[in-house]
C-alpha atoms as a PDB file:
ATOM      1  CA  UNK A   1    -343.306 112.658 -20.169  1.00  0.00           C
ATOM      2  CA  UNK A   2    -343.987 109.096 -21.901  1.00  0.00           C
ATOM      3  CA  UNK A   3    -343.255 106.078 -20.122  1.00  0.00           C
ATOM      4  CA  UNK A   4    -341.077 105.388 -22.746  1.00  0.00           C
ATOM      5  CA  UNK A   5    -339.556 108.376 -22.264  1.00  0.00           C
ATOM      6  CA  UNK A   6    -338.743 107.950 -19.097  1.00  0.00           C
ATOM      7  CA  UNK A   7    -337.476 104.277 -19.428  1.00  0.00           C
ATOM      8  CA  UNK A   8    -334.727 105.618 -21.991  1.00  0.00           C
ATOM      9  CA  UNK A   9    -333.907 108.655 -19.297  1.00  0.00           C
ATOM     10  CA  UNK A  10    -333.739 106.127 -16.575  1.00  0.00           C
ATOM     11  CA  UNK A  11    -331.646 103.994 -18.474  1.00  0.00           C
ATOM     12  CA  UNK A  12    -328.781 106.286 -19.618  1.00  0.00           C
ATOM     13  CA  UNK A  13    -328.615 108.020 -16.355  1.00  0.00           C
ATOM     14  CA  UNK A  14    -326.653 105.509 -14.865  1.00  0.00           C
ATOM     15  CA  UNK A  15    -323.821 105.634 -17.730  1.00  0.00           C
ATOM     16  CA  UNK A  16    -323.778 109.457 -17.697  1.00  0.00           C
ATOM     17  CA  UNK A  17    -322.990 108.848 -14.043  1.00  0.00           C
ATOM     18  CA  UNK A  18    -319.451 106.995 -14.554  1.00  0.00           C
ATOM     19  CA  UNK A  19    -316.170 109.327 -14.507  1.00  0.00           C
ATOM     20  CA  UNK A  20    -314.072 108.152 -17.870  1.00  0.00           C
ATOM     21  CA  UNK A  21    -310.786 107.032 -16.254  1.00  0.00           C
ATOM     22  CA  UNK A  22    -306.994 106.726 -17.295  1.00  0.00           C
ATOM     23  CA  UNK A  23    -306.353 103.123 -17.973  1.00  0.00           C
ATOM     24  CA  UNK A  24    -302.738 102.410 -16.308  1.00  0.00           C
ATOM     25  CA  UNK A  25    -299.698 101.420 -18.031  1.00  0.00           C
ATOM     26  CA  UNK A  26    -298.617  98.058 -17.583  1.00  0.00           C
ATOM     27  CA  UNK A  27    -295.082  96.790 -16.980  1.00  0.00           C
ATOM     28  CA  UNK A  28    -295.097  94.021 -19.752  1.00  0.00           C
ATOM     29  CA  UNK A  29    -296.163  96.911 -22.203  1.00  0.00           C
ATOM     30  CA  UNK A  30    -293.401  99.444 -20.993  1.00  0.00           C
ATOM     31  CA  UNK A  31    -290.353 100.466 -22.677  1.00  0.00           C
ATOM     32  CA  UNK A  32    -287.406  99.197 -21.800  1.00  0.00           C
ATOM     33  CA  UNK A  33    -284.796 101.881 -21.882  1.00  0.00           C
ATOM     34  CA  UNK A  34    -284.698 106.179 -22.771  1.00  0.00           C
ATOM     35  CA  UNK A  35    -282.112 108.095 -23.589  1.00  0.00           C
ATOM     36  CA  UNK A  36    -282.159 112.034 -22.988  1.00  0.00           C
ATOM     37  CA  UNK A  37    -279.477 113.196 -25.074  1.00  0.00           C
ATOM     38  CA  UNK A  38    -278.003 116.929 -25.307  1.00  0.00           C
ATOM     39  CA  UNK A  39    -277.898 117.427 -29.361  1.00  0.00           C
ATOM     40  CA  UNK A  40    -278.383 116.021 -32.217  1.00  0.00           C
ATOM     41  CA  UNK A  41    -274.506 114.492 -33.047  1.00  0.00           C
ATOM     42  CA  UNK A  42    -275.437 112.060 -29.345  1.00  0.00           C
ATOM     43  CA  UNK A  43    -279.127 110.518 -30.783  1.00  0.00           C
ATOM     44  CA  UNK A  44    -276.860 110.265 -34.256  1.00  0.00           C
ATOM     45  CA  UNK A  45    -273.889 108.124 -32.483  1.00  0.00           C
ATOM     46  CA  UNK A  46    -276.207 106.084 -30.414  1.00  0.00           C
ATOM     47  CA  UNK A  47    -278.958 105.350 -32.374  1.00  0.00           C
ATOM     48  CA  UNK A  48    -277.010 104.294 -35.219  1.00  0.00           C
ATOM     49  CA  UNK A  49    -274.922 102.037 -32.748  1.00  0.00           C
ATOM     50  CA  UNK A  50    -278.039 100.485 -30.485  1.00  0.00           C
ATOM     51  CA  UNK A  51    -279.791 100.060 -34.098  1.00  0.00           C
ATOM     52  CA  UNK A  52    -277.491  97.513 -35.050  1.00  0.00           C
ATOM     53  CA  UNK A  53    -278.789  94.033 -35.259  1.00  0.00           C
ATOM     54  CA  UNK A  54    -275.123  93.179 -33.532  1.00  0.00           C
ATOM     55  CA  UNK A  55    -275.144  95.642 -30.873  1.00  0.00           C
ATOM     56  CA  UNK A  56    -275.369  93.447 -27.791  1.00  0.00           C
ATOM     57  CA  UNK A  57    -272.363  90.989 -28.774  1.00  0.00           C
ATOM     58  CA  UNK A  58    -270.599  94.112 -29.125  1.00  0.00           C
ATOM     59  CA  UNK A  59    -271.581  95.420 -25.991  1.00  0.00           C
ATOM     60  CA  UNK A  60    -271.476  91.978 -23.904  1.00  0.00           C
ATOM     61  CA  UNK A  61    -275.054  92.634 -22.775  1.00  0.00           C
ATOM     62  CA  UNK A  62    -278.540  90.961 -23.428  1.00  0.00           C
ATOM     63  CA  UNK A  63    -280.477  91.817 -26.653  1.00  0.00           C
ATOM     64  CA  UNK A  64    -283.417  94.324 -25.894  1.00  0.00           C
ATOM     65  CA  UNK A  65    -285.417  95.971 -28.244  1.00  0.00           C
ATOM     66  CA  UNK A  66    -284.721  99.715 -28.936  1.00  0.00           C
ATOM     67  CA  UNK A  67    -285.933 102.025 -31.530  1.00  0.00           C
ATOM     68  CA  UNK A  68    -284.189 105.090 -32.356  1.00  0.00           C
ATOM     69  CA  UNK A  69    -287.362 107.337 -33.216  1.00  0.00           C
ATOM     70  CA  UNK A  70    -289.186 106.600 -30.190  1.00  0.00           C
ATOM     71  CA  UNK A  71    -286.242 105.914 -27.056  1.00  0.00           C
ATOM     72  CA  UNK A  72    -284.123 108.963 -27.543  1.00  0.00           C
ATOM     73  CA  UNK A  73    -285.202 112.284 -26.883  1.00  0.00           C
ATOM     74  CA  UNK A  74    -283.095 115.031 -28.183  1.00  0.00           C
ATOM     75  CA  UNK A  75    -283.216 118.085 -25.473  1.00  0.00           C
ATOM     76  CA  UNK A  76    -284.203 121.615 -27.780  1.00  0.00           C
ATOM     77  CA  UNK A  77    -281.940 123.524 -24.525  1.00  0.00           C
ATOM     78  CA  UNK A  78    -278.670 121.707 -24.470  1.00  0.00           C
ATOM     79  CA  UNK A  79    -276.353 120.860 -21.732  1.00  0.00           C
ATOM     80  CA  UNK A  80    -276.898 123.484 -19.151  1.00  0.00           C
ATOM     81  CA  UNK A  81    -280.305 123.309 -18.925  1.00  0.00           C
ATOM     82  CA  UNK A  82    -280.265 119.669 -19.264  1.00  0.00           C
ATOM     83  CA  UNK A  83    -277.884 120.392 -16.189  1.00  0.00           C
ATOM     84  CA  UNK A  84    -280.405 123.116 -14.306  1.00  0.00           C
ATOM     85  CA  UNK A  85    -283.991 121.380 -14.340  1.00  0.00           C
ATOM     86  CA  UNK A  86    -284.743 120.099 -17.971  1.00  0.00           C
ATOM     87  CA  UNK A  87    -283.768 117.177 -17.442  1.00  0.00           C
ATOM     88  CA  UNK A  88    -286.148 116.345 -14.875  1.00  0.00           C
ATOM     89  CA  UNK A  89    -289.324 117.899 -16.582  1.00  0.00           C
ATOM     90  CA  UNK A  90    -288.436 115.740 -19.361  1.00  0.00           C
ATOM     91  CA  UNK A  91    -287.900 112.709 -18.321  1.00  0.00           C
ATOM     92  CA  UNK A  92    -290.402 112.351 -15.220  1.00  0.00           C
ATOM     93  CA  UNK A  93    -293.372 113.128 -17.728  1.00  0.00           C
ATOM     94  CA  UNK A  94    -292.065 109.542 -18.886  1.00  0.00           C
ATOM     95  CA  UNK A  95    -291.905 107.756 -16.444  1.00  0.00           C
ATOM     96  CA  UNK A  96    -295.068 105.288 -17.280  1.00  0.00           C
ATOM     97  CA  UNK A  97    -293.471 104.596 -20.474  1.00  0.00           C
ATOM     98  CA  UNK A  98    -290.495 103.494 -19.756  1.00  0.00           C
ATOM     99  CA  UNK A  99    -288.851 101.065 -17.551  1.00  0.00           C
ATOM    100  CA  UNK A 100    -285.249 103.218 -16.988  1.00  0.00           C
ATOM    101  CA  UNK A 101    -283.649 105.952 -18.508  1.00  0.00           C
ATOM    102  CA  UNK A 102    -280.499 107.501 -19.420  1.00  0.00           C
ATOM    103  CA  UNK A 103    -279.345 111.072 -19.576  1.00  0.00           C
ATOM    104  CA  UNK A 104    -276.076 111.525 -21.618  1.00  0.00           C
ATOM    105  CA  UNK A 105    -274.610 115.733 -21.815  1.00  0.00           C
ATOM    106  CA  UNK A 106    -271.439 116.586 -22.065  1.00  0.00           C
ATOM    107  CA  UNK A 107    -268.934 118.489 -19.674  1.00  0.00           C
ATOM    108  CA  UNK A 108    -267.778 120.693 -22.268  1.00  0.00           C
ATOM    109  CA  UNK A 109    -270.046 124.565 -22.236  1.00  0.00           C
ATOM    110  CA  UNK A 110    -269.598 127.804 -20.915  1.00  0.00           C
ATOM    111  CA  UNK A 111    -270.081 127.887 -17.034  1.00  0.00           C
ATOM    112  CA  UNK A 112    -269.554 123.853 -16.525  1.00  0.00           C
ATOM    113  CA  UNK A 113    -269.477 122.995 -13.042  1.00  0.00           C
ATOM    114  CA  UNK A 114    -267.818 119.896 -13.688  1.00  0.00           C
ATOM    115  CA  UNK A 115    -268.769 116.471 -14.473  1.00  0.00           C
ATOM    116  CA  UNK A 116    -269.211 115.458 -11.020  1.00  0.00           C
ATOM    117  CA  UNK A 117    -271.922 118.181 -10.277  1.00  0.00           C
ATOM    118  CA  UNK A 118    -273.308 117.540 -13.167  1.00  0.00           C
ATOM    119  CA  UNK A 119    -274.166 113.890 -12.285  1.00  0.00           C
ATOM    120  CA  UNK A 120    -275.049 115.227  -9.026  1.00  0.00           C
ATOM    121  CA  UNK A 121    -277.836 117.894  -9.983  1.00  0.00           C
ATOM    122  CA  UNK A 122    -279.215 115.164 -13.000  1.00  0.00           C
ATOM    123  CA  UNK A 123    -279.380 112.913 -10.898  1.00  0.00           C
ATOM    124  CA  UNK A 124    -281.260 114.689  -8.105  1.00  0.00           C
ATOM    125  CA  UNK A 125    -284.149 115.866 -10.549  1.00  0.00           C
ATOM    126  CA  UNK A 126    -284.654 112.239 -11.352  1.00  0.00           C
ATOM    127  CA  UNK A 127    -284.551 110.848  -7.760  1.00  0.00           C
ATOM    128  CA  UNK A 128    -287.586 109.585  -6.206  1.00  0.00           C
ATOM    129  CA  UNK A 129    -289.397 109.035  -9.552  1.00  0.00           C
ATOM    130  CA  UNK A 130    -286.769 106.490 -11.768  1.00  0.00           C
ATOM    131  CA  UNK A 131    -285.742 103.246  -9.887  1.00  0.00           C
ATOM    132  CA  UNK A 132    -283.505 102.472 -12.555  1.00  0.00           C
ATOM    133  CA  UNK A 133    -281.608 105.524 -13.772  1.00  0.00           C
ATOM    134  CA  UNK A 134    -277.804 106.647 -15.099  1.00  0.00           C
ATOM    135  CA  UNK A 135    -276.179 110.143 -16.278  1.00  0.00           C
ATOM    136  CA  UNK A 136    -273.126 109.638 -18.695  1.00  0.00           C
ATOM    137  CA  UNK A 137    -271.025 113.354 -18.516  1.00  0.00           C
ATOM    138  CA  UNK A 138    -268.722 113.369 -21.441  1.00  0.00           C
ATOM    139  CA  UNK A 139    -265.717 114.872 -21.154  1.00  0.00           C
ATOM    140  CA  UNK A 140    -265.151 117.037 -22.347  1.00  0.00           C
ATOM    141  CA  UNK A 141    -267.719 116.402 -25.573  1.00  0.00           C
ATOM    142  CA  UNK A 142    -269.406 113.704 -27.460  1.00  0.00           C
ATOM    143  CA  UNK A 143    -266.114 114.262 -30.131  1.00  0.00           C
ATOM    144  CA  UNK A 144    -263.761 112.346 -27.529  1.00  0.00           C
ATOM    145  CA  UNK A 145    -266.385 109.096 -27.944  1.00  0.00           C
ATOM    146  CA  UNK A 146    -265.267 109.694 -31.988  1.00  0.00           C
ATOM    147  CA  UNK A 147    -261.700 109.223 -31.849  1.00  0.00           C
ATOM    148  CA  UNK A 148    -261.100 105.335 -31.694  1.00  0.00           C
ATOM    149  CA  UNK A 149    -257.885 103.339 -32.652  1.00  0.00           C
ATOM    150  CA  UNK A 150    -259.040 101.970 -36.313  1.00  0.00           C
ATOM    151  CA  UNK A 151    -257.616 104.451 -39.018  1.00  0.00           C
ATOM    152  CA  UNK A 152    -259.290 103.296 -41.847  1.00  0.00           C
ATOM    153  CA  UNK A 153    -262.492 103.298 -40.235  1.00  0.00           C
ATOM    154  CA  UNK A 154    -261.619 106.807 -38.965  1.00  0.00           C
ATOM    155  CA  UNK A 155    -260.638 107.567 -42.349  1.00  0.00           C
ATOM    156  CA  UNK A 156    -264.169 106.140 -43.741  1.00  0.00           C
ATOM    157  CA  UNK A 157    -266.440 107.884 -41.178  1.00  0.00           C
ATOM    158  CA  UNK A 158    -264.810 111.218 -41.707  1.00  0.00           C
ATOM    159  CA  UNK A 159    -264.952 110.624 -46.088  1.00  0.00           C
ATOM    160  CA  UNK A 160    -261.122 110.794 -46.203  1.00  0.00           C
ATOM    161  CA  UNK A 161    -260.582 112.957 -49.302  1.00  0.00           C
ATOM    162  CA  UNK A 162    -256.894 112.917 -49.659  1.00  0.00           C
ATOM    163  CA  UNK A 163    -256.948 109.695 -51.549  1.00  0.00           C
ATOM    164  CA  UNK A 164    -253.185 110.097 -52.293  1.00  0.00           C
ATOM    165  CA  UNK A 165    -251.883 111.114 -48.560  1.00  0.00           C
ATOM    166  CA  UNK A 166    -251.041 108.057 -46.836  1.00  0.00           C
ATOM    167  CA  UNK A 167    -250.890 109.645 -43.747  1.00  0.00           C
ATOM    168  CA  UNK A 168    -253.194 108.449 -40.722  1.00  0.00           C
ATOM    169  CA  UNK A 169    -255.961 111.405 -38.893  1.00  0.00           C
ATOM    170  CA  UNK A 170    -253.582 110.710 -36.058  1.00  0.00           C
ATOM    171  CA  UNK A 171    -250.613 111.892 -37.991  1.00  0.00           C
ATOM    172  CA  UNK A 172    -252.093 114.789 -39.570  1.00  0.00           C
ATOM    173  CA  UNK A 173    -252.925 115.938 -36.264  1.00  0.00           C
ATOM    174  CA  UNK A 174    -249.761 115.183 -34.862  1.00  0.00           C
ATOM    175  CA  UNK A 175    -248.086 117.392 -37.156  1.00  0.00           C
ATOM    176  CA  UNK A 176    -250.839 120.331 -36.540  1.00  0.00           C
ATOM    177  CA  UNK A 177    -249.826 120.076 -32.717  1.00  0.00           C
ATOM    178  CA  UNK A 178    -253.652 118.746 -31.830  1.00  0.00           C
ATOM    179  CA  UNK A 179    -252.697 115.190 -31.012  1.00  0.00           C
ATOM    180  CA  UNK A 180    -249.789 114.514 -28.334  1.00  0.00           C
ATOM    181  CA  UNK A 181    -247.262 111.623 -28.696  1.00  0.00           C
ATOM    182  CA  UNK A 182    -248.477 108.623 -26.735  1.00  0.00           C
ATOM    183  CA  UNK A 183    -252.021 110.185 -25.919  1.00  0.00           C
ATOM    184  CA  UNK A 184    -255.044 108.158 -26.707  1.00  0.00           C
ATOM    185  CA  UNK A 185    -257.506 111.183 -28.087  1.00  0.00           C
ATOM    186  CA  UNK A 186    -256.285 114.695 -30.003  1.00  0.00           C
ATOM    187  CA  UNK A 187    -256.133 117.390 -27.306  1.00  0.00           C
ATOM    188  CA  UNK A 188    -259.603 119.069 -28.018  1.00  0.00           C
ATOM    189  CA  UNK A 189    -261.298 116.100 -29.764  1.00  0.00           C
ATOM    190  CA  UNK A 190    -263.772 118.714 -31.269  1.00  0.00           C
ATOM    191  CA  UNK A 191    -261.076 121.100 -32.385  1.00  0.00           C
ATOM    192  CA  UNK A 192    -259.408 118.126 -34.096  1.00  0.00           C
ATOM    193  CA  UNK A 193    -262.295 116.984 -36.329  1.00  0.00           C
ATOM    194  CA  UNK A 194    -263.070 121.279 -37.500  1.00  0.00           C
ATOM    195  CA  UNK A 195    -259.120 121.036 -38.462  1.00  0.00           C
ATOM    196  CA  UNK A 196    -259.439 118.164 -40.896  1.00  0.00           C
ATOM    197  CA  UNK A 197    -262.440 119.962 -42.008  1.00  0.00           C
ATOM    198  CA  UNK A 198    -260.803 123.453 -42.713  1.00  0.00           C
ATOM    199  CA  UNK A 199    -257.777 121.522 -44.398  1.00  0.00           C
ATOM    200  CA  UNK A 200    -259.565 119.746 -46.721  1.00  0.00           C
ATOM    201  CA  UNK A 201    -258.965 116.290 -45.647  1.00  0.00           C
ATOM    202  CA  UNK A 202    -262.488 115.549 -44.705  1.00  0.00           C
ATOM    203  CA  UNK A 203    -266.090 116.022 -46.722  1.00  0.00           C
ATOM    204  CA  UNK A 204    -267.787 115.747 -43.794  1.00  0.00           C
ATOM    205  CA  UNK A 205    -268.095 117.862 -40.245  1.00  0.00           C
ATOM    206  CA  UNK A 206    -271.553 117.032 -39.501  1.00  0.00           C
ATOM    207  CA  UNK A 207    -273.236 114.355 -37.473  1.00  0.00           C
ATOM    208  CA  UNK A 208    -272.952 112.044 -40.623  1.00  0.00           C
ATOM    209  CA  UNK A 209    -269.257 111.210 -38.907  1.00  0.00           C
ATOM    210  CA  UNK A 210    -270.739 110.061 -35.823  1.00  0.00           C
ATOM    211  CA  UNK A 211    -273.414 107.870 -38.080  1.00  0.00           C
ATOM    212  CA  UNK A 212    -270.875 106.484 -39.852  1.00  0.00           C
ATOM    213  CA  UNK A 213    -268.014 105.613 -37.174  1.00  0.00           C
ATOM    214  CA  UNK A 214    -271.056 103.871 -35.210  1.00  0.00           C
ATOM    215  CA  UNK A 215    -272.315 101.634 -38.072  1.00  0.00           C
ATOM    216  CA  UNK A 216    -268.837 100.374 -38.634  1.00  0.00           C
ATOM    217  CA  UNK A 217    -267.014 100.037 -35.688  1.00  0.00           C
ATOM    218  CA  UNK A 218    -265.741  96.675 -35.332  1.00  0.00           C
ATOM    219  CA  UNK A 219    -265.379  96.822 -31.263  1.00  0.00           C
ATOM    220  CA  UNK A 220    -265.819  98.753 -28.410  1.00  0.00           C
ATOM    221  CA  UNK A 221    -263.516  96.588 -25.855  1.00  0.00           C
ATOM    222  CA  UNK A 222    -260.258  98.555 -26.499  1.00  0.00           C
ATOM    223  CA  UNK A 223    -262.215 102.127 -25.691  1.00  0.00           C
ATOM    224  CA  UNK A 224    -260.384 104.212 -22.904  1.00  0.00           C
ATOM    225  CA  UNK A 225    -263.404 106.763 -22.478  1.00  0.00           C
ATOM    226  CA  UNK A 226    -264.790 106.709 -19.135  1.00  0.00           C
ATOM    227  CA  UNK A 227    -267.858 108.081 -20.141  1.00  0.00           C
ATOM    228  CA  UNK A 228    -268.502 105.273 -22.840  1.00  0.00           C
ATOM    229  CA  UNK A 229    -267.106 102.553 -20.551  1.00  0.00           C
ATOM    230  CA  UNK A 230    -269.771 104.163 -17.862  1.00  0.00           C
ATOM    231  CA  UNK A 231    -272.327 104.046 -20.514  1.00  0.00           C
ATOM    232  CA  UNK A 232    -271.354 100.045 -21.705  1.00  0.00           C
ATOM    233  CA  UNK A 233    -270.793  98.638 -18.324  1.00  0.00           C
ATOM    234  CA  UNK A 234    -274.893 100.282 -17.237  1.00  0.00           C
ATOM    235  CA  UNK A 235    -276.136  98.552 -20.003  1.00  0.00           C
ATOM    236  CA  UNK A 236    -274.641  95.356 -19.069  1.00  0.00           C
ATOM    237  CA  UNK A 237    -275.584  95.713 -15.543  1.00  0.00           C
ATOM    238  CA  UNK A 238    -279.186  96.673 -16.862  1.00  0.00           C
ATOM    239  CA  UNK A 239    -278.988  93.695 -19.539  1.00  0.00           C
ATOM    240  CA  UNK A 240    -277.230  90.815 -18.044  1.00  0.00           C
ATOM    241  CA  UNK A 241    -275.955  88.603 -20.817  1.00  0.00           C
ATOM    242  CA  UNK A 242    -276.749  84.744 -19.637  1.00  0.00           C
ATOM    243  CA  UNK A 243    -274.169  83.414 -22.529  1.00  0.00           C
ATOM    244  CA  UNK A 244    -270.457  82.968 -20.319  1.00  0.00           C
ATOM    245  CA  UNK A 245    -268.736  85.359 -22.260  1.00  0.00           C
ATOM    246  CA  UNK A 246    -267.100  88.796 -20.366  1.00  0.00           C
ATOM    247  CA  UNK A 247    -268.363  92.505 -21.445  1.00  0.00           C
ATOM    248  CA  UNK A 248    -267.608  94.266 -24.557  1.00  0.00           C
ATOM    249  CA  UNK A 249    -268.789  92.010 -27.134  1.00  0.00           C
ATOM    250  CA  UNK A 250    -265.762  89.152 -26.633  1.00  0.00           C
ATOM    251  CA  UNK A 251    -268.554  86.929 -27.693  1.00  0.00           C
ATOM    252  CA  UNK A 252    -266.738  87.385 -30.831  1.00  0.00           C
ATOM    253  CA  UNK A 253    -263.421  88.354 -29.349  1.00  0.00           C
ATOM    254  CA  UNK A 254    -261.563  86.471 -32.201  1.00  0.00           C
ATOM    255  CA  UNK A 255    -263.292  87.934 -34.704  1.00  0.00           C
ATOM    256  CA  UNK A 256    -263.004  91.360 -33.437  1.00  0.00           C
ATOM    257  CA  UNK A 257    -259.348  90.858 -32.619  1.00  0.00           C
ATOM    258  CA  UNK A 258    -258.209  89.998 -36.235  1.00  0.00           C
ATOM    259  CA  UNK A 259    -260.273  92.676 -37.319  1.00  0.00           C
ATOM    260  CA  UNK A 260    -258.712  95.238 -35.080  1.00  0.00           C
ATOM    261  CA  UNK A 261    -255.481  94.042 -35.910  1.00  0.00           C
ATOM    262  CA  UNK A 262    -255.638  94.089 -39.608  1.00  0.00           C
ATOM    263  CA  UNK A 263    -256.790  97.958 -39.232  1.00  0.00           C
ATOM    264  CA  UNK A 264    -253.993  99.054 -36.706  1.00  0.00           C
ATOM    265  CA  UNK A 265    -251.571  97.699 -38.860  1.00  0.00           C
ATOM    266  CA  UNK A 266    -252.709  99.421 -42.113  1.00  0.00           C
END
């Protein structure tokens, strides 16, 4: 062997001898929030919402930056195995890349244990691995998050096609037996949205309603879901907003208020 040989051996042995190692993720660069999500209609109704440039006022939270395509994950099993150990295999494989994370099913499938257990068994998969970490159970589904008090933006989201019936979603239903007197959401919320369908009332039955209802809605202050209020007062506990102003966007309460009104009385 040349000398020169040898010199260029000796020289790239020590190279060679390194092991190529993972460079860590670092906190600044992380993620701040992931959402696990059941189906498709859930990444519809929050993305569209959290995409909005106004989605903190209307929350009461601090801004932080979320993009649909990459901080939702839409599960390929549903609910139940969300529910059984999905959720878990999901998410932890995440972990460096985001800061906290968010699992939102709903409490309406075959064989439900309630919403209660289902928090409970979620919530134990993620244990241990997520310092910062919430599961939202719907109930019953993701449909009871659709029916708000605003009838024309109901009417809008759901491409109201009887242009000359005056009457209000809620009325129709009334009238079908799917909405009690005095209740704030249709008995089955789900039900109530296929009816409109079948009836002709509605273009739409697909996750286009949830798109829509999301992009417009006005506020979310007067919603009576627990699972949304759940979902809202996280974020704001997550998100502190440093302007003096209480949850639920009332930044703009004013605003919002005349808005609201205008609609309920239409």
């Amino acid at each position: 062997m040349s000398a020169a040989k040898a010199r260029r051996r000796g020289s790239a042995a020590p190279f060679a001898a390194v092991p190529r190692q993972s460079v860590p993720v670092h906190e600044t660069v992380k993620r701040e929030l992931v959402f696990l999500v059941a189906d498709s209609g859930m990444e519809a109704m929050i993305g569209t919402f959290l995409g909005r440039n106004d989605f903190y006022r209307k929350l009461g939270c601090a801004p932080f930056d979320f993009n649909a395509k990459t901080d939702i994950i839409k599960a390929g099993g549903h609910d139940p195995g969300l529910v059984k150990r999905e959720a878990g295999q999901i998410l932890n494989l995440r972990r460096k890349e985001f800061r906290r994370a968010m699992v939102v099913v709903d409490n309406a499938y075959a064989g439900s244990p309630g919403p209660d257990v289902i928090r409970a068994r979620i919530a134990a998969q993620l244990e241990g691995i997520w310092d910062q970490f919430a599961v939202v159970v719907i109930d019953p589904e993701l449909e009871n998050w659709f029916w708000v008090d605003s009838p024309d933006l109901l009417k809008r989201a759901l491409v109201w096609t009887r242009k000359d019936d005056d009457r209000t979603p809620k009325a129709v239903l009334e009238e079908a037996g799917l909405w009690q007197a005095g209740a704030d959401k249709p008995t089955d919320p789900k039900r109530a949205v296929e009816y409109l369908y079948k009836q002709g009332h509605t273009r739409d039955a697909t996750n286009g309603i949830f798109k829509r209802l999301a992009a417009g809605l006005p506020s979310v202050r007067r919603c009576t879901d627990e699972s949304f209020r759940q979902l809202t007062a996280t974020l704001c506990e997550w998100f502190p907003s440093q302007a003096p102003t209480a949850a639920y966007g009332t930044d703009h309460a004013g605003e919002n208020e005349q808005t609201e009104r205008r609609e309920h009385t239409q």
